[in-house]
N, C-alpha and C. Protein backbone atom coordinates (compact mmCIF):
# COMPACT_ATOMS: atom_id res chain seq x y z
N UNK A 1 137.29 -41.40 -11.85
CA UNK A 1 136.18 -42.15 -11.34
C UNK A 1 136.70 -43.11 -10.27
N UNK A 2 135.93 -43.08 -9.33
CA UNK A 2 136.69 -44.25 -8.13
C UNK A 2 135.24 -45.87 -8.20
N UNK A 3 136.13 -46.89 -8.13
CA UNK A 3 135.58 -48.00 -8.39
C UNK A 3 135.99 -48.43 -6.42
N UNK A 4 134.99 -49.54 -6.19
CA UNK A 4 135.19 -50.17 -5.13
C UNK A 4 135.87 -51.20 -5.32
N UNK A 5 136.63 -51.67 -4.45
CA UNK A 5 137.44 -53.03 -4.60
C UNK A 5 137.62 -54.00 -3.37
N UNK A 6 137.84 -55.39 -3.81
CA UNK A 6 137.47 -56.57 -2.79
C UNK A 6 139.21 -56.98 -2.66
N UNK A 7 139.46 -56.44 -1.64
CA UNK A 7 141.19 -57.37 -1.66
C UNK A 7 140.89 -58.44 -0.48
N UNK A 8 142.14 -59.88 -1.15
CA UNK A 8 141.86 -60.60 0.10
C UNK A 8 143.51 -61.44 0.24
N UNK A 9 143.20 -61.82 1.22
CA UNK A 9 144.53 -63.24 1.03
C UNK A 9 144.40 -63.90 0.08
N UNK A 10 145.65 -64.20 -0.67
CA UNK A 10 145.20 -65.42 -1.30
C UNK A 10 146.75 -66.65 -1.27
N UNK A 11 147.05 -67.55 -2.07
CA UNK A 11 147.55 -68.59 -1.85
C UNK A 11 148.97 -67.54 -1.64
N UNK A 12 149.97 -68.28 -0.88
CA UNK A 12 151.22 -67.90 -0.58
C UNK A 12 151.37 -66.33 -0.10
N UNK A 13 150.62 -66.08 0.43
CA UNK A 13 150.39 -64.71 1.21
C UNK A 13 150.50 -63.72 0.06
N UNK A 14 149.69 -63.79 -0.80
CA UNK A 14 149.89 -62.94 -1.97
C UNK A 14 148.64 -62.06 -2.20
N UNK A 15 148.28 -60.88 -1.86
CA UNK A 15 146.91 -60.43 -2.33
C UNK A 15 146.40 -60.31 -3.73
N UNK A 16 145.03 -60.89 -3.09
CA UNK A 16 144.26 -60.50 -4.13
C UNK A 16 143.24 -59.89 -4.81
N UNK A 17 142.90 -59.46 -5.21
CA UNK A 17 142.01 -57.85 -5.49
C UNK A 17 141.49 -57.94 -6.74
N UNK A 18 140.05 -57.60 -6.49
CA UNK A 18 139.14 -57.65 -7.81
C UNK A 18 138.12 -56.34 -7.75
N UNK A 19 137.66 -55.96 -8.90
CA UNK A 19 136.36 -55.21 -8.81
C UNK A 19 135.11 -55.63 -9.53
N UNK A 20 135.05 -55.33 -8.06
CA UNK A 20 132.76 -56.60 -8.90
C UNK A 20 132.10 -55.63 -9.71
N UNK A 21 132.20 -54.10 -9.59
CA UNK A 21 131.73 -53.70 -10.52
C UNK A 21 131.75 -54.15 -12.27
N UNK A 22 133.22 -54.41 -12.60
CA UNK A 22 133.35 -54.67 -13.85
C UNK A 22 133.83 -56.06 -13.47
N UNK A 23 132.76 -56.95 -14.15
CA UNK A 23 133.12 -58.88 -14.08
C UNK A 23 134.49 -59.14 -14.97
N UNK A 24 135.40 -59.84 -13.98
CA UNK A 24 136.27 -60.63 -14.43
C UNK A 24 137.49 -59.92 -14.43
N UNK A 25 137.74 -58.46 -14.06
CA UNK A 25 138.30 -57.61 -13.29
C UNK A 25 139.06 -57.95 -12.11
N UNK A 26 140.88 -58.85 -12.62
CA UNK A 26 140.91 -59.29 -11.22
C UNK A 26 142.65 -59.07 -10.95
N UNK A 27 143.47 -58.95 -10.11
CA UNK A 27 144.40 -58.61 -9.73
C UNK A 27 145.49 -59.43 -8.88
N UNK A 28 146.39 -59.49 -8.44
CA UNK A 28 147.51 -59.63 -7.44
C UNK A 28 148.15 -58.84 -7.41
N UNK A 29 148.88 -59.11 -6.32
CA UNK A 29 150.13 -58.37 -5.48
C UNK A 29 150.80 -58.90 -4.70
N UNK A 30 151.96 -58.77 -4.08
CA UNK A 30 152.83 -59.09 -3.32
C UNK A 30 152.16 -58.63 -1.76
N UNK A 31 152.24 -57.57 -1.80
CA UNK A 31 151.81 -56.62 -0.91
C UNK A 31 150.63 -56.01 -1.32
N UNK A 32 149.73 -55.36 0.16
CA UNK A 32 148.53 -54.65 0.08
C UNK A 32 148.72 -53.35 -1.22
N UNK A 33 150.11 -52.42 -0.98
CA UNK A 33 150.22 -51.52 -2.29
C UNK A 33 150.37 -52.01 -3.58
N UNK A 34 150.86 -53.10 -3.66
CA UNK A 34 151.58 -53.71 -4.91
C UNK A 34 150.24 -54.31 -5.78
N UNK A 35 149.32 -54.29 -4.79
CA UNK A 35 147.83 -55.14 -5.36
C UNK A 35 146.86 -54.03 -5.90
N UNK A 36 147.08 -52.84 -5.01
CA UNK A 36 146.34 -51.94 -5.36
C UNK A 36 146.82 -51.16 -6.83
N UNK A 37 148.40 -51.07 -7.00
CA UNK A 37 148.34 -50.14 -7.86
C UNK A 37 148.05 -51.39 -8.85
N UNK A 38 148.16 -52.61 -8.88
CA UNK A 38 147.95 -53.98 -10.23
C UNK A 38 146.61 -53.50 -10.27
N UNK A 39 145.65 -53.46 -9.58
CA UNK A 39 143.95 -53.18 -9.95
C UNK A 39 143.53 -52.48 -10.87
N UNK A 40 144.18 -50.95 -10.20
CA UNK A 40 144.40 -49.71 -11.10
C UNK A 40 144.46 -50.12 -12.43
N UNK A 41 145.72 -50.67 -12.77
CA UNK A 41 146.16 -51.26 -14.42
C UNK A 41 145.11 -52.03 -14.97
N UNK A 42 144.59 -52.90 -14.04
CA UNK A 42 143.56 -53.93 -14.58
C UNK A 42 142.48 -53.18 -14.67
N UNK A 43 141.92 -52.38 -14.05
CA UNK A 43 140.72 -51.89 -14.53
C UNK A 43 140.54 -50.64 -15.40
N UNK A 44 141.76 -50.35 -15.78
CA UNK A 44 142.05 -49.24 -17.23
C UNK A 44 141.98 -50.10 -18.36
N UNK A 45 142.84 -51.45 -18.50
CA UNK A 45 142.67 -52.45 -18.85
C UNK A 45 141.24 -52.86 -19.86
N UNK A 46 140.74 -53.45 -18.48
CA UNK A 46 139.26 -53.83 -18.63
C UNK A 46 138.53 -52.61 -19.21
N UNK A 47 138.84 -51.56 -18.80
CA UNK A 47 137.76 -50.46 -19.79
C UNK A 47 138.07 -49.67 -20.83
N UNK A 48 139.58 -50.01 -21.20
CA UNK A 48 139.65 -49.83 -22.55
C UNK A 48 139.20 -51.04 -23.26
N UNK A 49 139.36 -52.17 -23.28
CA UNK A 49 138.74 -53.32 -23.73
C UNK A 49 137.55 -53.01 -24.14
N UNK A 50 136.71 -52.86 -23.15
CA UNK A 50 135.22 -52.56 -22.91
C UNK A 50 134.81 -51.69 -24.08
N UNK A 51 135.13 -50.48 -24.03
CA UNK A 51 134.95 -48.99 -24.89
C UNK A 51 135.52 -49.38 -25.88
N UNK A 52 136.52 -50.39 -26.69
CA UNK A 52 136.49 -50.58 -27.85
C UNK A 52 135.27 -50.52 -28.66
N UNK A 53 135.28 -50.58 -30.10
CA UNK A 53 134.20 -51.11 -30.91
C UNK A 53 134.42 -52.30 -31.08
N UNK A 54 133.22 -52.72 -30.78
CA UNK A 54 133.10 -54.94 -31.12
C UNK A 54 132.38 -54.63 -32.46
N UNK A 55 132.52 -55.61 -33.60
CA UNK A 55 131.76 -55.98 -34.33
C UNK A 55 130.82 -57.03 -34.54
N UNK A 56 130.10 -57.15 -34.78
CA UNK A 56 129.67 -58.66 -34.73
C UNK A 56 129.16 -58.93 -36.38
N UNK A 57 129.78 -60.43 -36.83
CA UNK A 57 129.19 -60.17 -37.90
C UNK A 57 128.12 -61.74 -38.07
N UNK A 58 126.87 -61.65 -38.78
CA UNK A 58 126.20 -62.49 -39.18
C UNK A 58 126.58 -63.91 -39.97
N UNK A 59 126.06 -64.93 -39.62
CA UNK A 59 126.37 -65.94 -40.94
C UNK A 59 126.24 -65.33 -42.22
């Protein structure tokens, strides 16, 4: 599945890269590649998280 992604500058010339599709989905890198493949991780990450089972339980 291909997700869209927002890379930008960020402090100390370090990129940074998020995907708005999935909130809170967010990344660095050294470099433009180094950010992209961190995303990758983060948003396997984020959607195994996701696709877990949550429970919730009542008072």
């Amino acid at each position: 599945m291909k997700y869209k992604v927002v890379i930008s500058k960020g402090e100390d010339d370090w990129y940074v890269v998020e995907c708005p599709f999935i909130p809170g989905c967010v990344s660095q890198g050294k470099n433009f590649e180094e950010a992209l493949e961190n995303i990758k991780d983060a948003i396997q990450g984020c959607l195994t998280v996701s696709n877990e089972k949550i429970e919730i339980k009542g008072e």
